[in-house]
N, C-alpha and C. Protein backbone atom coordinates (compact mmCIF):
# COMPACT_ATOMS: atom_id res chain seq x y z
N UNK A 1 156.29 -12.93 37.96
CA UNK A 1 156.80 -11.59 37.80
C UNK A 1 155.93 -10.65 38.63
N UNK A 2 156.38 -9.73 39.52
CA UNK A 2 155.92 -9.16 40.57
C UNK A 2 155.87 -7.79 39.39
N UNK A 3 154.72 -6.88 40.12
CA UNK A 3 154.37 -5.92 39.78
C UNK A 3 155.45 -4.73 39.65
N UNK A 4 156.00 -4.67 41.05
CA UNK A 4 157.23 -4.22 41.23
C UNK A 4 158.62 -4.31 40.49
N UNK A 5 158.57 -5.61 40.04
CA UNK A 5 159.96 -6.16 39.13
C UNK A 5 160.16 -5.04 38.08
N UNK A 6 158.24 -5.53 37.38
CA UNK A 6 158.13 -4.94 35.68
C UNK A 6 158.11 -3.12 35.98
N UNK A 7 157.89 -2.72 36.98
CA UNK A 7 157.63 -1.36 37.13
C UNK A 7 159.53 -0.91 37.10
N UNK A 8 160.06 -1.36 38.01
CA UNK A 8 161.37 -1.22 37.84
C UNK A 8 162.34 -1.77 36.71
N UNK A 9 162.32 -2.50 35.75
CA UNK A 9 162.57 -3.20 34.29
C UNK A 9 162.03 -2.00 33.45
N UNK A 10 160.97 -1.26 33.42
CA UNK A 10 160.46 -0.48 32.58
C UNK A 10 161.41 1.12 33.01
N UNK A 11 161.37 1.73 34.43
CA UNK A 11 162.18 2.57 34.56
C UNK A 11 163.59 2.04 34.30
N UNK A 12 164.10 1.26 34.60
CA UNK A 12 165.49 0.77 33.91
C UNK A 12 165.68 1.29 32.54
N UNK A 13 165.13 0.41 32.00
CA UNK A 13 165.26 0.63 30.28
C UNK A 13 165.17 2.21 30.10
N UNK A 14 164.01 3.01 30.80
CA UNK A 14 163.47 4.41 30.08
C UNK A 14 165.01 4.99 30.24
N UNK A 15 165.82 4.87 31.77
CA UNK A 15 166.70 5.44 31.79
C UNK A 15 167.73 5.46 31.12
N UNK A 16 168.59 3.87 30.73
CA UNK A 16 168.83 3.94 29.88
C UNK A 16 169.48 4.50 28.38
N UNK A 17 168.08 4.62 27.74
CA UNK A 17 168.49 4.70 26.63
C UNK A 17 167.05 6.28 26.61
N UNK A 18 167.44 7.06 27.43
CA UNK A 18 167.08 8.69 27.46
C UNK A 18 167.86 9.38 27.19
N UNK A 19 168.14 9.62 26.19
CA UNK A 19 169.65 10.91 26.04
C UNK A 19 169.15 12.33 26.64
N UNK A 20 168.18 12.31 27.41
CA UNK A 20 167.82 13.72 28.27
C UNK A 20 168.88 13.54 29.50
N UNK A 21 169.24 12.27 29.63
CA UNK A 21 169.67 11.54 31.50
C UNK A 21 171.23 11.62 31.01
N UNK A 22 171.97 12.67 31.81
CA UNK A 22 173.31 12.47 32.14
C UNK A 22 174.17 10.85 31.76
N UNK A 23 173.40 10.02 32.45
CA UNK A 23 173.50 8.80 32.93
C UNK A 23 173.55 7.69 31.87
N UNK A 24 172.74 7.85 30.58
CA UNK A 24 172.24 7.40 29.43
C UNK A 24 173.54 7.62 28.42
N UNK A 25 173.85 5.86 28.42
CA UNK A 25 175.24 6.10 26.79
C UNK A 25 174.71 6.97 25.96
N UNK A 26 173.26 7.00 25.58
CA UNK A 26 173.27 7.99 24.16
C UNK A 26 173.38 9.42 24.21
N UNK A 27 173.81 9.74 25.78
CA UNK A 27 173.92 11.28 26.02
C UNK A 27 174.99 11.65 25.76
N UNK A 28 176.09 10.73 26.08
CA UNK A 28 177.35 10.51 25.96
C UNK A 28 177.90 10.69 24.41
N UNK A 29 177.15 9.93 23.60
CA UNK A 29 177.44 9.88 22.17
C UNK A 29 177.07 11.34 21.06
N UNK A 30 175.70 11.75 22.27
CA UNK A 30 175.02 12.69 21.61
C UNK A 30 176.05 14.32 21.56
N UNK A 31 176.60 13.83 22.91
CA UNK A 31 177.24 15.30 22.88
C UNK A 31 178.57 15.33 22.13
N UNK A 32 179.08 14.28 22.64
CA UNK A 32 180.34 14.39 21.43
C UNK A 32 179.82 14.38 19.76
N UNK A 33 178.83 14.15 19.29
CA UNK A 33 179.01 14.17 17.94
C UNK A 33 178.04 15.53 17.57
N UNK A 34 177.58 16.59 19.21
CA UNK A 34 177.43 17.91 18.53
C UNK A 34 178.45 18.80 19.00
N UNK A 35 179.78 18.61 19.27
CA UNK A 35 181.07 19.02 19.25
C UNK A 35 181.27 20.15 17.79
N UNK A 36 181.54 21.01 17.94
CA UNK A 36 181.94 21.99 16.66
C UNK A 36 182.97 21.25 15.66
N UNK A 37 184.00 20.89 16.53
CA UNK A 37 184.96 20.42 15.89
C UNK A 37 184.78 18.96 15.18
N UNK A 38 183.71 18.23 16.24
CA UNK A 38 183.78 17.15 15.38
C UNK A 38 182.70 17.20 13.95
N UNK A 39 181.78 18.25 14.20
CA UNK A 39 181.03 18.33 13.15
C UNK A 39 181.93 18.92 11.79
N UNK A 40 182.77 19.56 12.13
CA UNK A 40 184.13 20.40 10.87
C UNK A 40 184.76 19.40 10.55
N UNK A 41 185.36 18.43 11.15
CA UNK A 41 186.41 17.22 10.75
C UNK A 41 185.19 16.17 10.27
N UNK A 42 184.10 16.12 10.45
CA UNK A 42 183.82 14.83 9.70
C UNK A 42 183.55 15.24 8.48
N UNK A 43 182.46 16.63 8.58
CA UNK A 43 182.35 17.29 7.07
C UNK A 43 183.53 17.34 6.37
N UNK A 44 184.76 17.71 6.98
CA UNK A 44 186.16 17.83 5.77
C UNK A 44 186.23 15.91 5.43
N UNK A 45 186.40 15.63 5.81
CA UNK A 45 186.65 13.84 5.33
C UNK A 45 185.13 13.53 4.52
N UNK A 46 184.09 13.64 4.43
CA UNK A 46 183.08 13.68 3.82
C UNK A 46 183.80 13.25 1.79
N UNK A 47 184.41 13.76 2.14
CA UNK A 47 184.91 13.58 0.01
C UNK A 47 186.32 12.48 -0.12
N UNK A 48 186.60 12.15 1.17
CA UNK A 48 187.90 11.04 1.26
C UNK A 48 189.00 11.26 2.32
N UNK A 49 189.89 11.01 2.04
CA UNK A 49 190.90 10.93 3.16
C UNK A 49 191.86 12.11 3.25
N UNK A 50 192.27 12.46 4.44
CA UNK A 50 193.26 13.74 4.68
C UNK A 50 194.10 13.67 5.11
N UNK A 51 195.40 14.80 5.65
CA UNK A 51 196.20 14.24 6.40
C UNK A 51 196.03 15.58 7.05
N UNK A 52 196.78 15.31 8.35
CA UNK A 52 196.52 16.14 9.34
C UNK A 52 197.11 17.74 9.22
N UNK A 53 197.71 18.23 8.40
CA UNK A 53 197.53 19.22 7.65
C UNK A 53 196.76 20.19 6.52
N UNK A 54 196.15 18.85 5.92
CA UNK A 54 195.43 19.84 5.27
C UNK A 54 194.13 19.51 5.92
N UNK A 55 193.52 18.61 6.89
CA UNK A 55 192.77 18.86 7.71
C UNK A 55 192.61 20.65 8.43
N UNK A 56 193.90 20.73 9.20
CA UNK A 56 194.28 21.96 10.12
C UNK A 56 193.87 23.17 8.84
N UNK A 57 194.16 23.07 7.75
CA UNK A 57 194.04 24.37 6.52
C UNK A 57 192.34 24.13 6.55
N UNK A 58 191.61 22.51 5.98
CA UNK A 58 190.24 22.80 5.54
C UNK A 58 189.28 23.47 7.20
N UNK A 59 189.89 22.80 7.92
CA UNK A 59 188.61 23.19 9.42
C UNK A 59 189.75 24.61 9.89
N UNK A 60 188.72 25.71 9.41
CA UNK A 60 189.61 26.51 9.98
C UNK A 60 189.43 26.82 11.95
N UNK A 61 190.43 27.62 12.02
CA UNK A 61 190.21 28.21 13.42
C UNK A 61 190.37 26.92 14.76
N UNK A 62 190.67 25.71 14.38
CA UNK A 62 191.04 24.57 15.00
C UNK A 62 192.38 24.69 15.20
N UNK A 63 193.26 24.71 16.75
CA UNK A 63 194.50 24.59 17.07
C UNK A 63 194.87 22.95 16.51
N UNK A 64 196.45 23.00 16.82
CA UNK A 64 196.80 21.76 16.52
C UNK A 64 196.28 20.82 17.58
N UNK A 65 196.22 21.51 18.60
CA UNK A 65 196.14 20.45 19.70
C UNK A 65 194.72 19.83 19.98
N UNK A 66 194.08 20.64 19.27
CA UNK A 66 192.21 20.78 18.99
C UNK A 66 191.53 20.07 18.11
N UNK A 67 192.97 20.18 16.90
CA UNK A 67 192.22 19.16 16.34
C UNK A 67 193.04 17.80 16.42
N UNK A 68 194.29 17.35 17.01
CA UNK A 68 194.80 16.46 17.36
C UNK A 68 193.89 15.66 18.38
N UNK A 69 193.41 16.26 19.32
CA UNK A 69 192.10 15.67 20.42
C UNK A 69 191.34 15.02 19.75
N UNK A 70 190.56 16.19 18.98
CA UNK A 70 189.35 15.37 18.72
C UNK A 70 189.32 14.66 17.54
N UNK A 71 190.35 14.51 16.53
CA UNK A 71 190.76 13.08 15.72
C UNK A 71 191.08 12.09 16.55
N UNK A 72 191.47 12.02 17.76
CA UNK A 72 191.68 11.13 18.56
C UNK A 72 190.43 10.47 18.68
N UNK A 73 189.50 11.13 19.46
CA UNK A 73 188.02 10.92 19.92
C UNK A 73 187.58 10.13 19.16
N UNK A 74 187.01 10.79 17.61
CA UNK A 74 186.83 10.35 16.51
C UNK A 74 186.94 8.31 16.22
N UNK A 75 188.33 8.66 15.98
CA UNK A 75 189.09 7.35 16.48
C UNK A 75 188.25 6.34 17.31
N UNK A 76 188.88 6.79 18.71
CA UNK A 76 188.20 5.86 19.42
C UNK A 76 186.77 5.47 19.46
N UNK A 77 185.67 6.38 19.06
CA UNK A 77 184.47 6.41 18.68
C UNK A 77 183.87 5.41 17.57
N UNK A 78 184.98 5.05 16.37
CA UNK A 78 184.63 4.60 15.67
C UNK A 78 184.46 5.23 14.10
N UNK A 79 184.75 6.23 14.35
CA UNK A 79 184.02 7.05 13.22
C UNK A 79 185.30 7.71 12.24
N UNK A 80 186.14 7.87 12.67
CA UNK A 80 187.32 7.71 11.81
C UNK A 80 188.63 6.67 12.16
N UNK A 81 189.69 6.52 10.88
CA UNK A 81 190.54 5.56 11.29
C UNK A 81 192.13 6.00 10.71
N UNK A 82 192.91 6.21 11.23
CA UNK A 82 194.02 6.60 11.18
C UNK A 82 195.04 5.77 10.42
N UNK A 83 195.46 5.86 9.48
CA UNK A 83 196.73 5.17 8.98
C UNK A 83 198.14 6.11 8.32
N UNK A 84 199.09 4.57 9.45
CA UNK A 84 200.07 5.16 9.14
C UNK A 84 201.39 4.26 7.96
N UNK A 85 201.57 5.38 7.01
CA UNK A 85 202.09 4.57 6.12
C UNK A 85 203.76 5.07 6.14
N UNK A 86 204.35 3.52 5.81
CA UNK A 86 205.78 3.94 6.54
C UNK A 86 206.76 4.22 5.39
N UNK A 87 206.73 5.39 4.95
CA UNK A 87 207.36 6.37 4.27
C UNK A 87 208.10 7.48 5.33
N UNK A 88 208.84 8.07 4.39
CA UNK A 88 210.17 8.90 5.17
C UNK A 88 210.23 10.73 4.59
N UNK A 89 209.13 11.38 5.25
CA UNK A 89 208.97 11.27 6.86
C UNK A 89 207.39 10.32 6.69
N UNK A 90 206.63 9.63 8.05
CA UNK A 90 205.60 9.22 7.73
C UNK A 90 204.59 9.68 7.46
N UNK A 91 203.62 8.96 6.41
CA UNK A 91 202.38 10.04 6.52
C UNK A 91 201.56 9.27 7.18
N UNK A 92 200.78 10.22 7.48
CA UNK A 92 199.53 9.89 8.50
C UNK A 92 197.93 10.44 7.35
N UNK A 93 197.29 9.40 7.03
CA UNK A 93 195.94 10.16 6.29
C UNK A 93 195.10 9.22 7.65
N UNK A 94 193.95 10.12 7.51
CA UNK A 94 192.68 10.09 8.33
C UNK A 94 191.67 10.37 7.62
N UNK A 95 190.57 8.82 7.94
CA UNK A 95 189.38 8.47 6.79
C UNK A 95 188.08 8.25 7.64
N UNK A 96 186.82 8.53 7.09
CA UNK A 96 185.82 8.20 8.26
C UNK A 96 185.76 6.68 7.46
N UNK A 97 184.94 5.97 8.80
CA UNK A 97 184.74 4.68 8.93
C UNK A 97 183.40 4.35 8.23
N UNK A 98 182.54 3.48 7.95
CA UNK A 98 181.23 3.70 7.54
C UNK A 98 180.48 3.70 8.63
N UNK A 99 180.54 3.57 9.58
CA UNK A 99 180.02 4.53 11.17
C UNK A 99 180.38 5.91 10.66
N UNK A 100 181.35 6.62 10.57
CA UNK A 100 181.73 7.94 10.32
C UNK A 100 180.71 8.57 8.90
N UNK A 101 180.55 7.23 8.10
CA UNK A 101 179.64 7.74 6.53
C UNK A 101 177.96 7.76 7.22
N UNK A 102 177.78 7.22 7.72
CA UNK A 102 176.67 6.91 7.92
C UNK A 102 175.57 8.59 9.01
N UNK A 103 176.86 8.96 9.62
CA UNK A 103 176.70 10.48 10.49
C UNK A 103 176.78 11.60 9.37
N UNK A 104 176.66 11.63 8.35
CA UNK A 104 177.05 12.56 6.97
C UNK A 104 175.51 12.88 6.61
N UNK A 105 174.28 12.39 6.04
CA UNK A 105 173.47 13.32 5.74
C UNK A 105 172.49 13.56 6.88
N UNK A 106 173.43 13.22 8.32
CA UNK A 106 172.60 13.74 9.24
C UNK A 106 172.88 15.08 9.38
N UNK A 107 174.46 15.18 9.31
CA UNK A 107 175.03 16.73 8.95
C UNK A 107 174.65 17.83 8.08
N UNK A 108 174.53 17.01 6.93
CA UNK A 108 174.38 17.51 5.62
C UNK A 108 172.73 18.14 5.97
N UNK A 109 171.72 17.65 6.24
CA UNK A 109 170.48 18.15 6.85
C UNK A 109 170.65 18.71 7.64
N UNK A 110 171.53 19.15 9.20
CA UNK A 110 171.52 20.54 9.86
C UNK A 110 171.72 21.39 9.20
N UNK A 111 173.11 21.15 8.14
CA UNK A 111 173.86 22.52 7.43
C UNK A 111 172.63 23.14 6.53
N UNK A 112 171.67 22.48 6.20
CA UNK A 112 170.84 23.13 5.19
C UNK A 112 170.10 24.01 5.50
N UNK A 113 169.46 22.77 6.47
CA UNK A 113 168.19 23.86 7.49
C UNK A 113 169.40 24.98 7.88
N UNK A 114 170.42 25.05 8.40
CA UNK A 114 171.15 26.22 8.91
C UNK A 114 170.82 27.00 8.05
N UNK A 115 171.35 27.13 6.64
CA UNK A 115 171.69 27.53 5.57
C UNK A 115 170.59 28.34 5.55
N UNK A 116 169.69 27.59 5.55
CA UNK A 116 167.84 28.22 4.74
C UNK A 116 167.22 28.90 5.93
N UNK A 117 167.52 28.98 6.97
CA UNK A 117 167.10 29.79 8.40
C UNK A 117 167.73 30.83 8.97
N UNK A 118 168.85 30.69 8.39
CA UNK A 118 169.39 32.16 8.79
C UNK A 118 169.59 33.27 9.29
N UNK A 119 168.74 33.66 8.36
CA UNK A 119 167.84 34.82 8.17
C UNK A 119 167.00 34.70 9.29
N UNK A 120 165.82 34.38 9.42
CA UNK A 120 165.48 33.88 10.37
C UNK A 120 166.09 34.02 11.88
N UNK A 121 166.95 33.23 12.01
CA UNK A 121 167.43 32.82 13.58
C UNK A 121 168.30 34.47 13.45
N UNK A 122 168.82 35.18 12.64
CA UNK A 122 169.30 36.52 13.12
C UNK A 122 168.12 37.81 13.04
N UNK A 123 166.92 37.45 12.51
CA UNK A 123 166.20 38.22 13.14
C UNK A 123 165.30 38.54 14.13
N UNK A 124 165.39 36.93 14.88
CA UNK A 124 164.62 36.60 16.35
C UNK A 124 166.03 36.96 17.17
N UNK A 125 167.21 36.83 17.20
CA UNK A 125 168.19 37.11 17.96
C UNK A 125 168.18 38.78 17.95
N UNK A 126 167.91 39.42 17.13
CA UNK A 126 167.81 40.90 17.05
C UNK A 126 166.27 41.91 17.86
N UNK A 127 165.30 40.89 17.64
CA UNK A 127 164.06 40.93 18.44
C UNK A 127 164.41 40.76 19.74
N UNK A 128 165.18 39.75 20.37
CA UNK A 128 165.72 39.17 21.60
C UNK A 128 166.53 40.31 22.11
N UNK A 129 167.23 40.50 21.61
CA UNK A 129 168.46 41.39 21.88
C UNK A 129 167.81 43.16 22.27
N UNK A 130 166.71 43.60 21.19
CA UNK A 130 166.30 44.45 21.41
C UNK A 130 165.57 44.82 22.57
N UNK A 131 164.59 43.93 23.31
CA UNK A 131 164.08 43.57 24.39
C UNK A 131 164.56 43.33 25.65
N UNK A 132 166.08 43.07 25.85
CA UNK A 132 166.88 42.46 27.10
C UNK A 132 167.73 43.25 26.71
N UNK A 133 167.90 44.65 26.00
CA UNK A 133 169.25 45.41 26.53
C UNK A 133 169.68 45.78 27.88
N UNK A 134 170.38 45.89 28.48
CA UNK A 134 170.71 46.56 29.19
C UNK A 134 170.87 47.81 29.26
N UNK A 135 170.54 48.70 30.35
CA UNK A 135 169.71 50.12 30.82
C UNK A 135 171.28 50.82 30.46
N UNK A 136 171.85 51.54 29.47
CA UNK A 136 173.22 52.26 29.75
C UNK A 136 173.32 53.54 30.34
N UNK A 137 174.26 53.70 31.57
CA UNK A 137 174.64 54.93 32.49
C UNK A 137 174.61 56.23 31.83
């Protein structure tokens, strides 16, 4: 094993699995699962299964087509699973997967810290804001 090999085997790997690197699957994964929408649709399925209506009522401010996408995503991701049961008209419920359970008190720990910082993050944005106004005519 040449010096060179292991030097390049070691940058390989770093790249990889760096979710800083464009290039890196976990950047890929990382950004879709800090998606707004997907963080609203997994929290609504969090207590069981929905159907794509009262999905559209619990995540508010999501178009149909917005949240039709990114249940798709979801889907293909792994993290939720679609069934269709053949009743007249059909229903469609949508359930997370235990990939999908397993992304839940990672959520559940942003929303808190959100929760408990608040305060906080709107009075450094008001410090910020006060400092970088712009000069008015």
């Amino acid at each position: 094993m040449t010096t060179a090999g292991a030097a390049q085997r070691r940058e390989t790997t770093r790249r990889e699995y760096n979710a800083n690197l464009a290039e890196c699957p976990g950047h890929e994964v990382l950004a879709a699962l800090s998606d707004k929408w997907v963080t609203l649709i997994v929290s609504a399925l969090a207590d069981g299964p929905l159907r794509h209506g009262e999905l559209a009522r619990t995540v508010a401010g999501a178009t149909q087509k917005m949240l039709t996408q990114t249940l798709r995503r979801l889907e293909r991701d792994g993290l939720v699973t679609r069934t269709v049961t053949g009743t007249v008209p059909p229903r469609v419920d949508y359930e997370l997967t235990d990939l999908g359970h397993d992304i839940l008190p990672l959520q559940r720990a942003i929303k808190a810290w959100a929760e408990t910082h608040i305060d906080r993050v709107h009075a450094a944005r008001e410090r910020y804001d006060g400092r970088h106004q712009e000069p008015r005519c």
